[in-house]
Protein backbone atom coordinates (compact mmCIF):
# COMPACT_ATOMS: atom_id res chain seq x y z
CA UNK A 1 0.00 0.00 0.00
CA UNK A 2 0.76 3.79 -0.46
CA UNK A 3 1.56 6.18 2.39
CA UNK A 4 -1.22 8.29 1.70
CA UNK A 5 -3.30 5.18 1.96
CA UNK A 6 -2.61 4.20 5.74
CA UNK A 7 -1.85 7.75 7.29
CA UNK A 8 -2.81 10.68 6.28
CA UNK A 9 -1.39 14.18 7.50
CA UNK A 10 -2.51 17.22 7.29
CA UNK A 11 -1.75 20.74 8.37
CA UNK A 12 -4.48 23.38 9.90
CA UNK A 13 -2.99 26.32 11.50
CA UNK A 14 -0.64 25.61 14.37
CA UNK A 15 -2.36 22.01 14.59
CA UNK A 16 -0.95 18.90 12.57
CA UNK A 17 -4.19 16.12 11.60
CA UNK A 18 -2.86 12.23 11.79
CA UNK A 19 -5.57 10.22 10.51
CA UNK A 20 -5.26 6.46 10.21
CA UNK A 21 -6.80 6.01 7.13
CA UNK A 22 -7.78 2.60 6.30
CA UNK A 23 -11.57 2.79 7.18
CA UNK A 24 -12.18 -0.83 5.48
CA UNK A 25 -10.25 -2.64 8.44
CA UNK A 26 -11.35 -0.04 10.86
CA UNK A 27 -8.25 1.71 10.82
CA UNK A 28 -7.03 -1.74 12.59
CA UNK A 29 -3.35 -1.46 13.52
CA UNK A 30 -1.70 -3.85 10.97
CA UNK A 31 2.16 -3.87 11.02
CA UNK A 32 2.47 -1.68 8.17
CA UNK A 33 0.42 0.96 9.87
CA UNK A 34 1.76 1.20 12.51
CA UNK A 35 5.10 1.63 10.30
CA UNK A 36 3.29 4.57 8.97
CA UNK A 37 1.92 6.06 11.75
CA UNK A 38 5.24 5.74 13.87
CA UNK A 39 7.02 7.70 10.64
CA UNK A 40 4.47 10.34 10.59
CA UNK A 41 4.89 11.38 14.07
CA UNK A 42 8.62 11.11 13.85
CA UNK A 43 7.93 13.93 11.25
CA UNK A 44 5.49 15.57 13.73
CA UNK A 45 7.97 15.79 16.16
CA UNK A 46 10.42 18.22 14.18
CA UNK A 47 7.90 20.33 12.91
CA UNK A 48 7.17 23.88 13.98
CA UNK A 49 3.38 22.42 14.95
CA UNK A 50 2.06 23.04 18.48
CA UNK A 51 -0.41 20.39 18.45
CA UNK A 52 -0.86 17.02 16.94
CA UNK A 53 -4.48 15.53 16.71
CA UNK A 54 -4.80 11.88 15.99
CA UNK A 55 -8.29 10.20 14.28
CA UNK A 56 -9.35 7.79 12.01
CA UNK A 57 -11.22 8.08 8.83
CA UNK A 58 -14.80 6.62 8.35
CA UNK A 59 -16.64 4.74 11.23
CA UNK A 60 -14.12 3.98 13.52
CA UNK A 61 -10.85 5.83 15.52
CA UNK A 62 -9.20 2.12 15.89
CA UNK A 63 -10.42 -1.01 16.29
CA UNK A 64 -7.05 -2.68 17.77
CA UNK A 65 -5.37 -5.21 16.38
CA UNK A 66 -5.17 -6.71 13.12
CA UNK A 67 -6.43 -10.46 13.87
CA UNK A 68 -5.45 -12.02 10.72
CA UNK A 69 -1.67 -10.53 11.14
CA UNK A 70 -1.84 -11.34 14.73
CA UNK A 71 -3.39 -14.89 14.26
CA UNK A 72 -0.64 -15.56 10.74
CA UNK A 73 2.53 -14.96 13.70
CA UNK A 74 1.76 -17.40 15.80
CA UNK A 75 3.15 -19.63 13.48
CA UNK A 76 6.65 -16.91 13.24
CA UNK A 77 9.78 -17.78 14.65
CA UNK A 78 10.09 -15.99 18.38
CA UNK A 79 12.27 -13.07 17.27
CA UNK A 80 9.68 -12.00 14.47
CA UNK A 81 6.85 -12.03 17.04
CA UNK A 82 9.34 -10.04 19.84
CA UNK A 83 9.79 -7.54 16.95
CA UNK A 84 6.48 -7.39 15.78
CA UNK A 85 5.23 -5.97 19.28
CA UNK A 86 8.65 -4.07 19.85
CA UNK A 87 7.43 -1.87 16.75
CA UNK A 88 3.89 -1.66 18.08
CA UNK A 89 5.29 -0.32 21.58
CA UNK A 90 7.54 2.02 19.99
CA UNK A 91 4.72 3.90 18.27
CA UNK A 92 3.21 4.04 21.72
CA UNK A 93 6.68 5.38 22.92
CA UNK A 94 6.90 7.54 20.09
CA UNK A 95 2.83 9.30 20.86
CA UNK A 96 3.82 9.54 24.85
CA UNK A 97 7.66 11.30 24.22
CA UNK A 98 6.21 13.92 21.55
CA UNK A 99 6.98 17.10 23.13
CA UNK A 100 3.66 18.64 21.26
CA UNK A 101 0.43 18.67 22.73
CA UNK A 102 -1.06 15.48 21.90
CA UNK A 103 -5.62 15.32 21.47
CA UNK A 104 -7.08 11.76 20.61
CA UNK A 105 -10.72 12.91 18.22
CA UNK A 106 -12.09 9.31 19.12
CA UNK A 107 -15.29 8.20 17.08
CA UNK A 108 -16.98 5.11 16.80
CA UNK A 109 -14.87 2.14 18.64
CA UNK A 110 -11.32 2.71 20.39
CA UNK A 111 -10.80 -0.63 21.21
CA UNK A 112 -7.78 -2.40 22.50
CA UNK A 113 -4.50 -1.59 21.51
CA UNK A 114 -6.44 1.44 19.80
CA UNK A 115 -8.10 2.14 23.23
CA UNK A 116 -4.66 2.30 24.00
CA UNK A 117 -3.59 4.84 21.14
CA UNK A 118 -6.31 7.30 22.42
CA UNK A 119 -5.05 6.72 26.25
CA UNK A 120 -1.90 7.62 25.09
CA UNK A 121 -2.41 11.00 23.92
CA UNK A 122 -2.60 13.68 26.50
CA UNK A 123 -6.44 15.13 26.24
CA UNK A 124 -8.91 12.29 24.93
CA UNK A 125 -11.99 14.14 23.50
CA UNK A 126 -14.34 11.41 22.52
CA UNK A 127 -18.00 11.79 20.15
CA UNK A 128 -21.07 10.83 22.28
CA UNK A 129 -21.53 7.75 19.99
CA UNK A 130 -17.67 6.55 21.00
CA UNK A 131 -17.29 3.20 22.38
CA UNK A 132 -13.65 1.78 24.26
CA UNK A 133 -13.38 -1.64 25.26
CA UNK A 134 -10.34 -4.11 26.52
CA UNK A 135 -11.15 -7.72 24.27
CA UNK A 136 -7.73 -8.95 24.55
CA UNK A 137 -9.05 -11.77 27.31
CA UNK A 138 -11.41 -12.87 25.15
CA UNK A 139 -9.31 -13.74 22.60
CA UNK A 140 -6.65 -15.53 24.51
CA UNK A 141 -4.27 -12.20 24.61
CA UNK A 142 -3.12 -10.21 26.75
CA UNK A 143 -2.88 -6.40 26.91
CA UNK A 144 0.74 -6.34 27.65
CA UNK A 145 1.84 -3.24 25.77
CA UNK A 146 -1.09 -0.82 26.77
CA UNK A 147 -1.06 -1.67 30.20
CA UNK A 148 2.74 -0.31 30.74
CA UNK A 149 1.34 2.97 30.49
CA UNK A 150 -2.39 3.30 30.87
CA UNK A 151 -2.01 3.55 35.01
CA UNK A 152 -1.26 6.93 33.64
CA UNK A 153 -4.91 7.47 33.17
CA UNK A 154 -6.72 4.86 35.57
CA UNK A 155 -5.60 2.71 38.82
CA UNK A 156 -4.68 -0.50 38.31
CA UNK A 157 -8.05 -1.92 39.93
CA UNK A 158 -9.96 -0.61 37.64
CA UNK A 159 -7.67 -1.12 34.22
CA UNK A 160 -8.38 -5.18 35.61
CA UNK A 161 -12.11 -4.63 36.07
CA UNK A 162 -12.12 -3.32 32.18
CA UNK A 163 -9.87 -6.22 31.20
CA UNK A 164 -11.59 -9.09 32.96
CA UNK A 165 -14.78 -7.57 32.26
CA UNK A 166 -14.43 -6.90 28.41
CA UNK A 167 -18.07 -4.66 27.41
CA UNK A 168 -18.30 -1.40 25.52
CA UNK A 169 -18.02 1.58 27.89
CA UNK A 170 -19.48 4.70 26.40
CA UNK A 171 -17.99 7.80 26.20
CA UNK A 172 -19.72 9.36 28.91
CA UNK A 173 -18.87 6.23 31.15
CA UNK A 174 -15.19 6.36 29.96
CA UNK A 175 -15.22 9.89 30.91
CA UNK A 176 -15.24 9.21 35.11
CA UNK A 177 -12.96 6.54 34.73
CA UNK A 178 -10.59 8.57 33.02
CA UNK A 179 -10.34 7.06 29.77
CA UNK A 180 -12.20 10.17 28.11
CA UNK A 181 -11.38 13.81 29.44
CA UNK A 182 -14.10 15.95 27.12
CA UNK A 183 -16.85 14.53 25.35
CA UNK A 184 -18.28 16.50 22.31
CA UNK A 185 -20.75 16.67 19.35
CA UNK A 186 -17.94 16.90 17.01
CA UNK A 187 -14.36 15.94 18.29
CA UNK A 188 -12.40 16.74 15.69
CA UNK A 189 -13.63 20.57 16.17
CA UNK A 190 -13.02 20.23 19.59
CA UNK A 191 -9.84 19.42 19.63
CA UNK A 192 -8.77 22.31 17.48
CA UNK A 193 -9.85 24.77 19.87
CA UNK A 194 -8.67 22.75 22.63
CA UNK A 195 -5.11 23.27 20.83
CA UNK A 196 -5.69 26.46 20.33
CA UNK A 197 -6.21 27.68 23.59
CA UNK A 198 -3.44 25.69 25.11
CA UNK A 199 -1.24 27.21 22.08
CA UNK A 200 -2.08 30.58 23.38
CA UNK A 201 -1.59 30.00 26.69
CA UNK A 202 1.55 28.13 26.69
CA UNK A 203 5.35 28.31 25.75
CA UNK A 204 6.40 25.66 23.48
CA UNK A 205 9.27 24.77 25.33
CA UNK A 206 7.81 25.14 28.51
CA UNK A 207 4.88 22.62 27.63
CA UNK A 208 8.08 20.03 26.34
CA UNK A 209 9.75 20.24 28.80
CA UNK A 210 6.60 19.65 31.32
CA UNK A 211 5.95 16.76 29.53
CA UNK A 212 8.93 15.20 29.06
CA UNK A 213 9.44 15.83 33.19
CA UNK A 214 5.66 14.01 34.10
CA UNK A 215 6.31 11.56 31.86
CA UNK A 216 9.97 10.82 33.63
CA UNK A 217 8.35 10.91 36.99
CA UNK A 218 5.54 8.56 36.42
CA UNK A 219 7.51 6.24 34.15
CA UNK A 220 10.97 6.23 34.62
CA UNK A 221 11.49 2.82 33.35
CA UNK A 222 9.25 3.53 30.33
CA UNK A 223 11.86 1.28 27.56
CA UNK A 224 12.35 -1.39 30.18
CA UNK A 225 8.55 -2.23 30.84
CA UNK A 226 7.91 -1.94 26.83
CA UNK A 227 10.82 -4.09 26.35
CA UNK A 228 9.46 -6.72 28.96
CA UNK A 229 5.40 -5.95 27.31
CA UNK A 230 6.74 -6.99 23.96
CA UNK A 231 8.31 -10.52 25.43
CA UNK A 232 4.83 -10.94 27.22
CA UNK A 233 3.07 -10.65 23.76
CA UNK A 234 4.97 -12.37 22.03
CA UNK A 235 4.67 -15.31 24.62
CA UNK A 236 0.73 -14.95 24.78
CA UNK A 237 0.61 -15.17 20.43
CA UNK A 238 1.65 -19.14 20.58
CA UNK A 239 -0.35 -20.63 23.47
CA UNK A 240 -2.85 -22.76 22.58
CA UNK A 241 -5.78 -20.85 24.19
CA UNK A 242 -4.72 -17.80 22.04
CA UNK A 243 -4.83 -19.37 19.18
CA UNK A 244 -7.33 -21.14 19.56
CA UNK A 245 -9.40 -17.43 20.48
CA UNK A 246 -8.45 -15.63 17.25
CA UNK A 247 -9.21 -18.89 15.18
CA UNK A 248 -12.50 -18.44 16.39
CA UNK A 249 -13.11 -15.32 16.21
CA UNK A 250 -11.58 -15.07 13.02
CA UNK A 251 -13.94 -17.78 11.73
CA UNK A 252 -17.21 -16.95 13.21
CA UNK A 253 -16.89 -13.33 13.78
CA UNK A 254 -17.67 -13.65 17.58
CA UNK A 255 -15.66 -14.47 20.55
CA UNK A 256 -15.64 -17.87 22.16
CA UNK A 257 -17.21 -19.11 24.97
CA UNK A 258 -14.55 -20.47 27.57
CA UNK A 259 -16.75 -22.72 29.76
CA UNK A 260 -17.31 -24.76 26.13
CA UNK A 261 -14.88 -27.27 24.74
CA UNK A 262 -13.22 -26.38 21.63
């Protein structure tokens, strides 16, 4: 695929647009995606932009994981599936270090790792309609990579309730949780004020350097716990149960039951 075909960029003012654009899968996060999207920001990062705002074309912010990629390395030698979810947890790396202000325009579903995507941006502003939710347990997985650095946003406790508990949480639920920080008619909109107004408020450098210091503070083992979240995930893609979740999901378009056989 072309560029322009998974990511699309665009500049408005002092705000830079990433929008995942493949609105077929969902804007699922296939490999090369996520090669995209990690690329785009790495332009981001050395622009003269105050504000990045990440969304997804058509129906759907990001529906997580791309289960026929995720389900086809299983069968990949141990190194490929380590460096499969090593690139996945550098784009999360790459969202949380940008020294812009970072707004998440979530509509339709933000699920999994793209639940993740949104909780890694700095302001979440989410459309009524919006819908996150944590499947990785029904499949088999495990949410190793968003879980390094989601405590950001929600206690432990409750990141487990949402993970053992896997349901749709609506934007207005999400919202005292902390998943969601505004929610609005139209969040694309929303989020260019919100820049805006932090733009006019704030020295560039001054909000960098801020972020770069909170992020330290909270996480100052942030490579270390990715680096151990990649192992984890690449552990989870082989065992039987996993497999055996995607398969079925992949085949009749609905999770399994675990009490059955099978």
């Amino acid at each position: 695929m072309k560029f322009v075909e998974l990511v699309r960029t665009t500049v408005e003012g002092p705000v830079t647009v990433v929008e995942l654009a493949r609105p077929e899968t969902g804007n699922a996060l296939a490999a090369a995606v996520v090669e995209e999207l990690t690329r785009a920001l790495a332009q981001v990062r050395v622009s003269s932009r105050r504000a990045v705002i990440l969304t997804g074309a058509g129906k759907h912010f990001c529906t997580g994981a791309d289960l026929t990629e995720l389900g086809a390395l299983a069968e990949a030698p141990a190194a490929e599936r380590v460096a499969d979810a090593s690139q996945l947890g550098a784009l999360y790396a790459s969202v949380l270090r940008l020294p812009q202000l970072t707004i998440a325009a979530v509509r339709g579903a933000a699920y999994g790792g793209g639940a993740g995507l949104a909780g890694a941006c700095d302001v979440v502003i989410a459309a009524p309609g919006a819908s996150f939710q944590f499947s990785e347990l029904r499949l088999g997985f495990v949410p190793a990579l968003i879980s390094v650095f989601l405590t950001r946003r929600l206690p432990a406790s409750t990141l487990f309730q949402l993970f053992t508990d896997p349901r749709p949480v609506s934007a207005a639920d999400a919202r005292p949780l902390g998943l969601v920080d505004e929610v609005a008619e139209d969040p694309l909109a929303r989020g260019h004020e919100y820049a805006a107004a932090v733009a006019s408020k704030t020295s560039p450098a001054a909000l960098a350097a801020t972020k770069e210091l909170l992020l330290g503070l909270t996480f100052p083992h942030l490579d270390q716990q990715f680096a151990h979240a990649a192992q984890v995930n690449a552990a989870q893609r082989v065992h039987p149960e996993c497999r055996s979740g995607v398969d079925h999901f992949l085949a009749n378009r609905r999770f399994r039951d675990w009490l059955e056989n099978g």
